[in-house]
Protein backbone atom coordinates (compact mmCIF):
# COMPACT_ATOMS: atom_id res chain seq x y z
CA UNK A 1 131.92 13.74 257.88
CA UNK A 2 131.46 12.90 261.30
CA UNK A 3 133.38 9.95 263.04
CA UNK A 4 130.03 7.72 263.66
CA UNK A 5 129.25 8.26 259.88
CA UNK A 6 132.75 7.29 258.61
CA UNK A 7 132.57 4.04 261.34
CA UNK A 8 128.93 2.72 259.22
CA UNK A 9 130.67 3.16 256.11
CA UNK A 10 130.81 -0.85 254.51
CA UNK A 11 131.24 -2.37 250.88
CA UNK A 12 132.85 0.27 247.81
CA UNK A 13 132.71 3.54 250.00
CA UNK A 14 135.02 1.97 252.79
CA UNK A 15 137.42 0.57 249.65
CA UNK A 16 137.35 4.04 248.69
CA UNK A 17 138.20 5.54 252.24
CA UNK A 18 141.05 2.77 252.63
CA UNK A 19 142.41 4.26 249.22
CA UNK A 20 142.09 7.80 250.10
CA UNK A 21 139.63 9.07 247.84
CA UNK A 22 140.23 12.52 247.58
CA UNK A 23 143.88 12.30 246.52
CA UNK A 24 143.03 9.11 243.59
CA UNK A 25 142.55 11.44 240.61
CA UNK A 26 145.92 13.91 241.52
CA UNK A 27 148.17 11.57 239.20
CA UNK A 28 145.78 12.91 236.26
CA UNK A 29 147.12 15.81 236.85
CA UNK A 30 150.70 14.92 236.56
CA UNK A 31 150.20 13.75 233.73
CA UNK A 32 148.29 16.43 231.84
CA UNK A 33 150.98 18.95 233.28
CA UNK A 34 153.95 16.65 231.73
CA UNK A 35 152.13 16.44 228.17
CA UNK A 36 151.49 20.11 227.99
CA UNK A 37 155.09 21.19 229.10
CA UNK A 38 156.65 18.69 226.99
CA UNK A 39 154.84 20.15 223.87
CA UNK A 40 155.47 23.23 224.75
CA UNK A 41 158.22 23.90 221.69
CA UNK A 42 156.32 22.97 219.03
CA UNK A 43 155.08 19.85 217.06
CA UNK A 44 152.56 17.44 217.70
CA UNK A 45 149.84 17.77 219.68
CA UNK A 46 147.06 15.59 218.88
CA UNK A 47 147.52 12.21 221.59
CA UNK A 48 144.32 10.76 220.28
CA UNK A 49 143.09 8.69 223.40
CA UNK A 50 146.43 7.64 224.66
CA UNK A 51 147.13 10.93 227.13
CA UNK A 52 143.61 9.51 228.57
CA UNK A 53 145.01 5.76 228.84
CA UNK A 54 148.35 7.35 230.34
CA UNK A 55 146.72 9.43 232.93
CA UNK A 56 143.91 6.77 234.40
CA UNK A 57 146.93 4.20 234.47
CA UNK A 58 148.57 6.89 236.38
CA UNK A 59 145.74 6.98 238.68
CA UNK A 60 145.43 3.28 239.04
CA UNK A 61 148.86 3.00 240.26
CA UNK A 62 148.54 5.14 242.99
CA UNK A 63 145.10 3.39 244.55
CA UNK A 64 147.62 -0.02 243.71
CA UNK A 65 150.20 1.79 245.78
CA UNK A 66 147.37 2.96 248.70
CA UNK A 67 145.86 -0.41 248.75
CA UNK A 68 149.87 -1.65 249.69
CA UNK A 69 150.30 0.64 252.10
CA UNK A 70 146.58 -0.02 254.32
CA UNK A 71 148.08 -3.51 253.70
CA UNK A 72 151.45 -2.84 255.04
CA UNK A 73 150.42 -0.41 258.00
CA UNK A 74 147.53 -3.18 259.42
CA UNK A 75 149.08 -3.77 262.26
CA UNK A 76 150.32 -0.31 263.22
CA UNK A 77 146.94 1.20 262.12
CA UNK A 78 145.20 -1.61 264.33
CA UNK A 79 147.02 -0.16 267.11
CA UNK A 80 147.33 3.53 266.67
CA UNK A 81 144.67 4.35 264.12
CA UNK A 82 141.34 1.83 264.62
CA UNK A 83 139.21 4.11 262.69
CA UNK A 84 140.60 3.37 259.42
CA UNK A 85 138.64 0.61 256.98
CA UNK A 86 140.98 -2.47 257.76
CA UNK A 87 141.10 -2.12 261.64
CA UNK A 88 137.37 -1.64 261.63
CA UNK A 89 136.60 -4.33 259.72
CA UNK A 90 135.00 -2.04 256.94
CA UNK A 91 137.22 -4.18 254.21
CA UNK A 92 139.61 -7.41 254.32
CA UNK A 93 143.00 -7.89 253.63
CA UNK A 94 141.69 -10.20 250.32
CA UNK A 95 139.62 -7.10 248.98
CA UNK A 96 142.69 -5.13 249.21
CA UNK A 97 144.42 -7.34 247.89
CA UNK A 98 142.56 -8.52 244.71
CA UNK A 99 142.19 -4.20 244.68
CA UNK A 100 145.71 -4.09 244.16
CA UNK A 101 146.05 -7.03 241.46
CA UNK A 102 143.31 -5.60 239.42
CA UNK A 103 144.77 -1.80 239.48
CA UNK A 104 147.91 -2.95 238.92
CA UNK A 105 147.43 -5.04 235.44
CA UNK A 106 144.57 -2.37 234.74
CA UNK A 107 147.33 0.29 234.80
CA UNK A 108 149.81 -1.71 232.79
CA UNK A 109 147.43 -2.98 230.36
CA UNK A 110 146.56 1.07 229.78
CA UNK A 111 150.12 1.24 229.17
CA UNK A 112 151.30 -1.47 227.02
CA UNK A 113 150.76 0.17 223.92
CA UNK A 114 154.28 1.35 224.32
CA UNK A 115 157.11 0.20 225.92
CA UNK A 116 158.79 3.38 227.16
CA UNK A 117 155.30 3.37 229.10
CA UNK A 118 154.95 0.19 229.90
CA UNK A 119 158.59 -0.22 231.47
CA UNK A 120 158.18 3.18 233.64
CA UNK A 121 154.81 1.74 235.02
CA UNK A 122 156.35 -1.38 235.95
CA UNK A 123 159.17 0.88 237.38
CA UNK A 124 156.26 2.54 239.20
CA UNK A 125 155.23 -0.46 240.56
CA UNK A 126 158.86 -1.23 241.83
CA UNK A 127 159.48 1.50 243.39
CA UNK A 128 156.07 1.41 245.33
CA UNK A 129 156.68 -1.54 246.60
CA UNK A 130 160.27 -0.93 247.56
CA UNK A 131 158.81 2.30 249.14
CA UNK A 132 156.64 0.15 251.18
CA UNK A 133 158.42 -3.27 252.24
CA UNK A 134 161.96 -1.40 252.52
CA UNK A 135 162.21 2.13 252.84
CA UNK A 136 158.95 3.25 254.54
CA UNK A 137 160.62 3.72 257.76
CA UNK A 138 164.00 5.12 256.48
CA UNK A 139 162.75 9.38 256.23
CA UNK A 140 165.10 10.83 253.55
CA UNK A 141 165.39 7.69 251.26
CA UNK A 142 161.79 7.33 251.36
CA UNK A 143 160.62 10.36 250.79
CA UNK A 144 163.28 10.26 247.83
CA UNK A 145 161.20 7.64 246.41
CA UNK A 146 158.04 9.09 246.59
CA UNK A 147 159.20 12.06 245.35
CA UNK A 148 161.20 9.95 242.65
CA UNK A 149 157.53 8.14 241.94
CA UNK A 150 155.47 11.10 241.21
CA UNK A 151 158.06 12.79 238.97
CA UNK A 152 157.57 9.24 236.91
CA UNK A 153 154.14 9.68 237.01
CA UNK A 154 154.01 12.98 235.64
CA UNK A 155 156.78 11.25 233.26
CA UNK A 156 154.08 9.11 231.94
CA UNK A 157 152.57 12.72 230.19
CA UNK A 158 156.28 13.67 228.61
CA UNK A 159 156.21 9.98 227.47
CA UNK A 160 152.74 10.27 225.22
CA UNK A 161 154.44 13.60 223.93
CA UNK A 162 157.79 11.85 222.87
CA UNK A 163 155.57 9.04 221.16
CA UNK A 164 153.17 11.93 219.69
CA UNK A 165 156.13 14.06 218.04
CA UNK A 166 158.47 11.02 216.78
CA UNK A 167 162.22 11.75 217.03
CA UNK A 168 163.94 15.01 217.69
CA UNK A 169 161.09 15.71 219.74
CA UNK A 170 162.45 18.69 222.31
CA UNK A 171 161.03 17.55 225.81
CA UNK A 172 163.57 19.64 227.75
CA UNK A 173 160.90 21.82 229.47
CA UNK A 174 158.78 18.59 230.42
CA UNK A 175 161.97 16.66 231.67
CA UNK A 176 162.93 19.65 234.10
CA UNK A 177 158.93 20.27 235.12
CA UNK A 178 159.63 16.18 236.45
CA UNK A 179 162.92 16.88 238.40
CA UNK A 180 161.32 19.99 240.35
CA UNK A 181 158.15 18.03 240.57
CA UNK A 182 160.24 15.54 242.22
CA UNK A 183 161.49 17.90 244.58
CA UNK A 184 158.05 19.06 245.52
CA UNK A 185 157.02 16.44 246.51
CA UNK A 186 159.71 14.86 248.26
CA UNK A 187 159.68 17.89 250.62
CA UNK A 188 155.61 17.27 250.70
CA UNK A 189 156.34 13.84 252.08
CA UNK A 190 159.15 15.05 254.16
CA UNK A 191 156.81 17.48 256.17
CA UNK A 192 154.34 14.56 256.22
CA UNK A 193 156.77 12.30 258.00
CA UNK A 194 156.68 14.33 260.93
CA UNK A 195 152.66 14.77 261.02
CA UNK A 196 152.59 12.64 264.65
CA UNK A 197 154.83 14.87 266.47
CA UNK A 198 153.91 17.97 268.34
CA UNK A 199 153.97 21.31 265.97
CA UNK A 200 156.84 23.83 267.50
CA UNK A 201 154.38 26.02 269.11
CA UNK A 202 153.56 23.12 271.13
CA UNK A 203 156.19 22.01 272.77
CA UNK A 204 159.69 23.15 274.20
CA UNK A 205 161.09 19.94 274.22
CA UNK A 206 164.81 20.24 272.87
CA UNK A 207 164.12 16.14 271.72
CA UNK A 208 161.62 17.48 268.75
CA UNK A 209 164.22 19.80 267.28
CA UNK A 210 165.39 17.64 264.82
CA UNK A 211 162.23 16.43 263.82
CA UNK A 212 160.96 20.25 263.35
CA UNK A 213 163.70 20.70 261.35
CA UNK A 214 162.87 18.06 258.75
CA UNK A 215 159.28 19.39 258.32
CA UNK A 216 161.14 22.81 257.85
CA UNK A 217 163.19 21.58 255.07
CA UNK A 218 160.25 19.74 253.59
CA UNK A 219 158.16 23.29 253.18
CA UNK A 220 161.46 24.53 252.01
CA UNK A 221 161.56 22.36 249.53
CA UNK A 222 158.11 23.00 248.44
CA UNK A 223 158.46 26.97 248.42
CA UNK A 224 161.25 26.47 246.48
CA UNK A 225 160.40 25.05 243.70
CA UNK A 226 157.22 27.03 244.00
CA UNK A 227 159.16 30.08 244.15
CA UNK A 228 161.27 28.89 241.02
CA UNK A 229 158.58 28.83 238.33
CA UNK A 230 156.67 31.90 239.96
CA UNK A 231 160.19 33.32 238.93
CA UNK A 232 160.20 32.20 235.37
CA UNK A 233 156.96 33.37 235.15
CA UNK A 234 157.63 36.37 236.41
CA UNK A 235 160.26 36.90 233.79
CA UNK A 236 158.09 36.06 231.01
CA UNK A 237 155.61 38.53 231.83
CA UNK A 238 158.54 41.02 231.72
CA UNK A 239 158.91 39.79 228.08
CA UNK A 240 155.87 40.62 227.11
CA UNK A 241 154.15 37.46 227.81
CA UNK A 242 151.14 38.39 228.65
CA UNK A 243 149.06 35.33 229.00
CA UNK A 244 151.45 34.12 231.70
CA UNK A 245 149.46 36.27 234.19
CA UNK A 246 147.18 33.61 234.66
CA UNK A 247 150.06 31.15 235.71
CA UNK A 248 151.42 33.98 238.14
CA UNK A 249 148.17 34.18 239.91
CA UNK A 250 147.74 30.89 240.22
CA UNK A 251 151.66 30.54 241.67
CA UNK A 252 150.90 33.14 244.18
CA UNK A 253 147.85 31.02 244.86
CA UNK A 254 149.70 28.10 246.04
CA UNK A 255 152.59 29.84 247.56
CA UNK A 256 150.52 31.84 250.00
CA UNK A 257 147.58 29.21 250.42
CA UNK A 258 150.82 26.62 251.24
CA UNK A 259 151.91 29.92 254.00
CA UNK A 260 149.15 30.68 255.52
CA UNK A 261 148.56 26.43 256.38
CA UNK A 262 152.16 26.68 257.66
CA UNK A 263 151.48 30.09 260.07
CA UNK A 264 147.95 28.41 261.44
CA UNK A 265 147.39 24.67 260.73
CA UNK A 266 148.49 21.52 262.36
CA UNK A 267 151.20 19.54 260.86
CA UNK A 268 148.54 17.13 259.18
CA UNK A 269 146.48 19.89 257.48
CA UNK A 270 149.92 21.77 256.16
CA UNK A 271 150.60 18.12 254.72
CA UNK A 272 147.28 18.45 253.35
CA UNK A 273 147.97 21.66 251.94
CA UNK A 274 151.42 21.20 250.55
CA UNK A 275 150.05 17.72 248.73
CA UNK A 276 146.51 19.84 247.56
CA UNK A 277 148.64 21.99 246.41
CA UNK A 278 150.05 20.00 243.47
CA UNK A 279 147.55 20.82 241.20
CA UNK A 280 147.86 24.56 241.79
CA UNK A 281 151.45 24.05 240.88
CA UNK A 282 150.71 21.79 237.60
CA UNK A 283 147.79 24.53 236.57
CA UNK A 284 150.17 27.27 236.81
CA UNK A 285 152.81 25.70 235.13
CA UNK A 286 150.35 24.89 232.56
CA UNK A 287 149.19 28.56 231.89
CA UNK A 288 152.71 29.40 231.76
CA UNK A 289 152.73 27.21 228.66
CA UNK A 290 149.10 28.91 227.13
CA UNK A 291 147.28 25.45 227.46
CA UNK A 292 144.20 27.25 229.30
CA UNK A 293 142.36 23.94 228.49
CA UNK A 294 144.19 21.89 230.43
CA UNK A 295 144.93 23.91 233.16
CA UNK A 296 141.19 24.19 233.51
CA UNK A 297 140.98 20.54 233.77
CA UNK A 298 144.08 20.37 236.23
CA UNK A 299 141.72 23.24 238.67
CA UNK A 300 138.66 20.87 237.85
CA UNK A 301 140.41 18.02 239.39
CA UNK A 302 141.77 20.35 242.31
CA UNK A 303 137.95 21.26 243.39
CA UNK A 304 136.94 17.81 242.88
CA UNK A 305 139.70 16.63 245.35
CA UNK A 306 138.55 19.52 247.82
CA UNK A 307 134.87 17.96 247.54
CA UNK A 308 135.96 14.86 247.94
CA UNK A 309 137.73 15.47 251.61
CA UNK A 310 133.77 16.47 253.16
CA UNK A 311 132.82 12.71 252.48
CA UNK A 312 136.10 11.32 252.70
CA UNK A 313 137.98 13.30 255.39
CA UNK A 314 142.13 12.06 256.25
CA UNK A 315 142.38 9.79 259.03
């Protein structure tokens, strides 16, 4: 998508690019990965349609929570970044606006079935917005948050479990997929906060040593917990566990897909990459588990997100 093409882009399609299209559906995927891990020791596992309601909230809170941040980065992005849909004119700070409004009671409406649900969404909604008034410019709490966010998210998925399998329910395996999920993603957005300055191989300057250092930490972060359930699957192959050989491929997948951004990309595309990258890490943590079906869906949703960055590439 060439720069001219993106410029002409008016009406729903430049909504869409100020929302960041191609990463709008990844919350699904939390989701789906939380249910399926959170079932994985046994009883119900029939949601009826409220896994659906759960994970399309889930992705209506993050476009909510992209609409607040081309809101809250105007003036910066007028500045730095003129490209983008609200510098350019393509939309208005009302359209984003009413956009966030709408997704926002959309998402809790989805969720109000329940009030476990309903509470974390308006947690979700919170913590976006204390992500983006507050702590946006603060590295490590921030990225806490976001990291905090998505875990919730994914939360949403262990949530229609606990309401599916009534009390006694065992959602230790889902609860601990969220913390590490967490984790992942807080060193995703780590590495992301230092996407503006100069990849090590570019410069010498003894200034941008710190700064390398976070994004260091960040992919450590992600490798880590990467690492972590390649290990457990490992183990369970061991055991006999055959069917985990799918989830090992998959891990290996994003571990060296994730290393070979790191050893040629710039820091934007790793970003890209590590944040990709989550639903290679749901999908193999969801053949770990033997729900091919999902994790089929989860790799849907990771090609659709890779088709989605030719029409709607970052900026």
């Amino acid at each position: 998508m060439t720069a001219e093409v993106s410029a002409g882009r008016r009406g729903f399609p430049a909504l869409l690019e100020a929302l960041r299209a191609p990463l709008l559906a990844s919350p699904a995927a939390d989701v789906l990965a939380g249910w399926a891990l959170a079932t994985f020791n046994g009883g119900a596992r029939s949601p009826g349609p409220w896994l659906a309601a759960s994970a399309i909230a889930a992705c209506f809170l993050l476009a909510a929570g992209m609409a607040s941040n081309a809101l809250v980065d105007h003036e910066e992005d007028r500045r730095d970044k003129p490209s983008r849909p609200l510098p350019r004119g393509a939309v208005t700070e009302r359209q984003l606006q009413w956009t966030w409004c709408l997704l926002s009671l959309g998402a809790l409406a989805l969720l109000a079935r329940d009030m476990p649900a309903l509470s974390l969404g308006v947690a979700i909604l919170i913590g976006t917005a204390l992500y983006h008034h507050v702590l946006k410019t603060r590295r490590f709490p921030g990225c806490a948050v976001l990291g905090l966010l998505r875990g919730a998210s994914m939360g949403l998925g262990v949530l229609v479990a606990a309401e599916a399998q009534g009390e006694g329910a065992d959602l230790s395996l889902g609860l601990l997929a969220c913390a590490l999920y967490a984790v992942y993603i807080f060193g995703a957005s780590l590495h992301a906060s230092t996407d503006d300055q100069p990849a090590p191989r570019e410069t010498d300057d003894e200034e941008a040593a710190p700064t390398q250092g976070f994004s260091a930490v960040g992919l450590g972060c992600c490798f880590v917990v990467l690492g972590l359930w390649t290990l457990f699957t490992a183990i369970r192959m061991v055991n006999g566990e055959w069917l985990a050989g799918a989830a090992l491929g998959t891990l290996i997948w994003a571990i060296t897909r994730l290393a070979d951004a790191a050893r040629k990309l710039p820091p934007p595309a790793i970003t890209g990459a590590a944040l990709s990258g989550l639903h290679l890490l749901h999908a193999g943590t969801v053949f770990l588990v033997g729900d091919m079906q999902l994790a089929g869906v989860i790799l849907a949703l990771f090609m659709a997100s890779r088709l989605a960055l030719r029409s709607y590439p970052p900026s």
